[in-house]
PDB file of N, CA and C in Angstrom:
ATOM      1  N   UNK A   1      87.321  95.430 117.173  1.00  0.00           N
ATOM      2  CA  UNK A   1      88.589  96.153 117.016  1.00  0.00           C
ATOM      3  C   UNK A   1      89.135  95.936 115.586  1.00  0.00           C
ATOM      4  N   UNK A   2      88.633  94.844 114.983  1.00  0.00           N
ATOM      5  CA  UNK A   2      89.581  94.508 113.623  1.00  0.00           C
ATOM      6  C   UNK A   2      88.764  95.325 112.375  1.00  0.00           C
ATOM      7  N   UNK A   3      87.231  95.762 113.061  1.00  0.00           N
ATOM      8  CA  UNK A   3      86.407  96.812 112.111  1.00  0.00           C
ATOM      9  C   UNK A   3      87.165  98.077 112.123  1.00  0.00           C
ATOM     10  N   UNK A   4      87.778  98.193 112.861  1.00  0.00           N
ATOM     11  CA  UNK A   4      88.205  99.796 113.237  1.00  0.00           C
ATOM     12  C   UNK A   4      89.642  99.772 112.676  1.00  0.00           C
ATOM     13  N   UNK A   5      90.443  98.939 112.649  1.00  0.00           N
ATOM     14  CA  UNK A   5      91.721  98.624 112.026  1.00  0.00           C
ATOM     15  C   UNK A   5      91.191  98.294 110.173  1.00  0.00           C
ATOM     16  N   UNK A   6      90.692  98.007 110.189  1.00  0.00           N
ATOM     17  CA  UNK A   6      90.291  97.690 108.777  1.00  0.00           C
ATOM     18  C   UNK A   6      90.193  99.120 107.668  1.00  0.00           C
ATOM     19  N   UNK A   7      89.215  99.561 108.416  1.00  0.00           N
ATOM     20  CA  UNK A   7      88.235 101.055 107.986  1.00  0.00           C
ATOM     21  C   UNK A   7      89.968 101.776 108.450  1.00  0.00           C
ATOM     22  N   UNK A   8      90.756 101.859 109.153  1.00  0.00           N
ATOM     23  CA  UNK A   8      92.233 102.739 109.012  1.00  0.00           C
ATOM     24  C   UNK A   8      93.147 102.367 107.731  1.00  0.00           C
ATOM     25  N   UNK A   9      93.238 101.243 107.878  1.00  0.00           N
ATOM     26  CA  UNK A   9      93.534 100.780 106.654  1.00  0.00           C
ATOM     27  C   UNK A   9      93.351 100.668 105.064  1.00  0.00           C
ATOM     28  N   UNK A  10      92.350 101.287 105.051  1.00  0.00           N
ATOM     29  CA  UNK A  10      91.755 101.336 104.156  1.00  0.00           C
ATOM     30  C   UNK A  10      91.823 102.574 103.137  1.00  0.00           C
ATOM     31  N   UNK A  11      91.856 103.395 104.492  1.00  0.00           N
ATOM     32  CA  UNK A  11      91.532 105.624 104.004  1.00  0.00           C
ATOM     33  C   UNK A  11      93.798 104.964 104.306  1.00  0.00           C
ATOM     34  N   UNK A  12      94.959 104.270 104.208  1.00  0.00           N
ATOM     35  CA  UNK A  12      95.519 104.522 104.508  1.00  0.00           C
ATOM     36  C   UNK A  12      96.135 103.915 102.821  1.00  0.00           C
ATOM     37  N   UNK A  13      95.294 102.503 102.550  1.00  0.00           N
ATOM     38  CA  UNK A  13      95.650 102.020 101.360  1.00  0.00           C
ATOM     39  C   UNK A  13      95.135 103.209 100.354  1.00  0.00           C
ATOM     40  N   UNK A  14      94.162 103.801 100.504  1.00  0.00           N
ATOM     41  CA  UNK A  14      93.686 104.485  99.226  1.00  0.00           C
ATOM     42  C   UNK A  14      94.704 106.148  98.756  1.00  0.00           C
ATOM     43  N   UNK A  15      95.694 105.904 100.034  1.00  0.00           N
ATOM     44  CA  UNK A  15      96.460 107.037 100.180  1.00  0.00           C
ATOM     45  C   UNK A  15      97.852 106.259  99.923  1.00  0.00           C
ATOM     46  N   UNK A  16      98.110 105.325  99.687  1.00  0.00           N
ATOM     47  CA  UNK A  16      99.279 105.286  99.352  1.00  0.00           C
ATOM     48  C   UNK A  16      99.039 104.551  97.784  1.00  0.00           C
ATOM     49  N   UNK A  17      98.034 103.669  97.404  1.00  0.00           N
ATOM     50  CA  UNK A  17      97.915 103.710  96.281  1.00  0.00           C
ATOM     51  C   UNK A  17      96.100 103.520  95.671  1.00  0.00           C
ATOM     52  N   UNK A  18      95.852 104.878  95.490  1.00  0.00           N
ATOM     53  CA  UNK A  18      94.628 105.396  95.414  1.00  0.00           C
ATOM     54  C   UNK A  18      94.464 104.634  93.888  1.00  0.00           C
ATOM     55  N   UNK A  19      95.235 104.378  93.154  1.00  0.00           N
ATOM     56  CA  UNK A  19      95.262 103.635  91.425  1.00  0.00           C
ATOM     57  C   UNK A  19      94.646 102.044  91.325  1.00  0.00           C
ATOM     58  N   UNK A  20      94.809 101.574  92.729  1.00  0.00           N
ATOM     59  CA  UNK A  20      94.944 100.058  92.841  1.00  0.00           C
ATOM     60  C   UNK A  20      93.214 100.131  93.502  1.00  0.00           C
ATOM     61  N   UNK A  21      92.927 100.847  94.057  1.00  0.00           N
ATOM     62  CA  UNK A  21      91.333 100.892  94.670  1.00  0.00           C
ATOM     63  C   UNK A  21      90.561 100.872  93.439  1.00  0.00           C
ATOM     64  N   UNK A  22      91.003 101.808  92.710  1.00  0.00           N
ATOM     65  CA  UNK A  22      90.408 102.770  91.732  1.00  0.00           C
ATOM     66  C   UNK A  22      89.834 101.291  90.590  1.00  0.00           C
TER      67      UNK A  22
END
């Protein structure tokens, strides 16, 4: 369950700050 929360988190961080992934 914490794979599946992770991987949401993730497409959710790159959407609120796509600069900081980058």
């Amino acid at each position: 369950m914490q794979t599946l929360r992770n991987h949401r988190d993730c497409k959710w961080s790159v959407r609120i700050m796509p600069n900081e992934i980058s």
